[in-house]
C-alpha atoms as a PDB file:
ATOM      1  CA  UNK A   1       0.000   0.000   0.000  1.00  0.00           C
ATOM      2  CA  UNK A   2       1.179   3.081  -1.266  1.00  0.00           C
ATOM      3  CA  UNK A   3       2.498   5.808   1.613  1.00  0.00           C
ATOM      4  CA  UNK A   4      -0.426   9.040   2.343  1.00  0.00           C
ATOM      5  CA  UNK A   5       1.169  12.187   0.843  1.00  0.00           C
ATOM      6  CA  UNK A   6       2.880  14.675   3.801  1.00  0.00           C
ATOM      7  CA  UNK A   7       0.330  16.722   5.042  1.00  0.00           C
ATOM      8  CA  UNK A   8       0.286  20.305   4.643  1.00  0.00           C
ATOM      9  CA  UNK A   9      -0.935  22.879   6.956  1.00  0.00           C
ATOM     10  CA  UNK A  10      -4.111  24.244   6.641  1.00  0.00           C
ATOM     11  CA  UNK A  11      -2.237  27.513   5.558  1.00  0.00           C
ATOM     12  CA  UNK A  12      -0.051  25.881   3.308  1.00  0.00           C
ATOM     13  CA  UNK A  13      -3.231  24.356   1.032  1.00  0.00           C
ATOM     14  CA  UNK A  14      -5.183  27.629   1.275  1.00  0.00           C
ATOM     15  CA  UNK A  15      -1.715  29.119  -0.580  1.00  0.00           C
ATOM     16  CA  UNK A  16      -1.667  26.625  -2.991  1.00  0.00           C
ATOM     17  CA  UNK A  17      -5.309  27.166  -3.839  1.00  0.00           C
ATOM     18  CA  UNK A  18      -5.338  31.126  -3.809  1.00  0.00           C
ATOM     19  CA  UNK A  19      -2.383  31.209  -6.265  1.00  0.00           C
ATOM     20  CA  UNK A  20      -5.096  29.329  -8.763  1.00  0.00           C
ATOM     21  CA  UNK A  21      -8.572  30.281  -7.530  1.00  0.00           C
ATOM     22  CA  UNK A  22      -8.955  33.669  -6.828  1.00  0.00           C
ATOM     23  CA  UNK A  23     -12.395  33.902  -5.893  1.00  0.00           C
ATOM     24  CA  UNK A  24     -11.623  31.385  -2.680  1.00  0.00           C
ATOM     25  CA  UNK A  25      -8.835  34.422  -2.213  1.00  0.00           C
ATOM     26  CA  UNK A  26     -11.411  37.221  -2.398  1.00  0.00           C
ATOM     27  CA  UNK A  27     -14.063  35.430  -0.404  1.00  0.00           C
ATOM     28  CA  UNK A  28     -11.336  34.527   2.393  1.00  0.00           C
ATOM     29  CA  UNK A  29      -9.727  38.243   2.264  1.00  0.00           C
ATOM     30  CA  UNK A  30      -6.449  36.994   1.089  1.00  0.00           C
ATOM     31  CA  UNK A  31      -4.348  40.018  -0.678  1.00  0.00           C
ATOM     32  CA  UNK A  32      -1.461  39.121  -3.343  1.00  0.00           C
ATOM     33  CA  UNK A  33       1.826  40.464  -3.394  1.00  0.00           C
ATOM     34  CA  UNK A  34       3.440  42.389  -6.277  1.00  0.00           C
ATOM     35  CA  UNK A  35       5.134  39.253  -7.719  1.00  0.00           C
ATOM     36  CA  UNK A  36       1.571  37.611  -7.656  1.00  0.00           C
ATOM     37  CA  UNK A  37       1.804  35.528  -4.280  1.00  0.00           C
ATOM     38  CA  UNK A  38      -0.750  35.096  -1.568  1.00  0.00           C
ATOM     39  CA  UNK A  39       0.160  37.220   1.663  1.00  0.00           C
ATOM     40  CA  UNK A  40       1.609  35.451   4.470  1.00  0.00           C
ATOM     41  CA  UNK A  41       0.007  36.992   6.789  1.00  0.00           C
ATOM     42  CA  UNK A  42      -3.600  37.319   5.072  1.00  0.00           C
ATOM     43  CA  UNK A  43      -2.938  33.495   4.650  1.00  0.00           C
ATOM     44  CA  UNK A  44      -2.924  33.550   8.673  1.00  0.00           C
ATOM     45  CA  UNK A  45      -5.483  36.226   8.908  1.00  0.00           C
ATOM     46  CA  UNK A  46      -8.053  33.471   6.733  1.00  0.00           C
ATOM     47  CA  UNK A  47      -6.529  30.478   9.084  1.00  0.00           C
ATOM     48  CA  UNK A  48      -7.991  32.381  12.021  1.00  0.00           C
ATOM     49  CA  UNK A  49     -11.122  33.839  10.929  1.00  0.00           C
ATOM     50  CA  UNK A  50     -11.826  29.863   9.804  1.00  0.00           C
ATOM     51  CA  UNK A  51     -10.964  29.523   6.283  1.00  0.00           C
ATOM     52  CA  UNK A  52     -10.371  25.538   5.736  1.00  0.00           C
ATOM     53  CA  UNK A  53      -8.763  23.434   3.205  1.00  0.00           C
ATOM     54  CA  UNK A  54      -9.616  19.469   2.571  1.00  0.00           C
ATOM     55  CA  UNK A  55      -6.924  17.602   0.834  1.00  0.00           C
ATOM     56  CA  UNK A  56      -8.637  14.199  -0.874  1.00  0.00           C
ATOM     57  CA  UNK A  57      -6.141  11.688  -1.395  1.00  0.00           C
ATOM     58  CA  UNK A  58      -7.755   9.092  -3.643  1.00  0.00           C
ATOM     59  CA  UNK A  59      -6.636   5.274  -4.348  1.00  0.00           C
END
């Protein structure tokens, strides 16, 4: 049976998802830097006001 992938914080899956959805980014108040990258902090900012992420591994 095949190892589960590392898990990511819940921060680390909202980034990934931002960069390539920006409505989720708008809806969750996350900002983008000048090079195009979700803020770090409004990353945190969306962690705390209860933004989730749900990573589906499938097999």
């Amino acid at each position: 049976m095949a190892e589960p992938p590392r898990k990511l914080p819940v921060q680390g899956l909202a980034n990934v998802i931002a960069r390539d959805n920006r409505n989720f980014a708008g809806f969750n108040g996350i900002g983008f830097d000048a090079a195009g990258e979700p803020r770090p902090a409004d990353l945190h900012h969306a962690w705390t006001r209860g933004a989730r992420a749900v990573y589906l591994h499938l097999r």
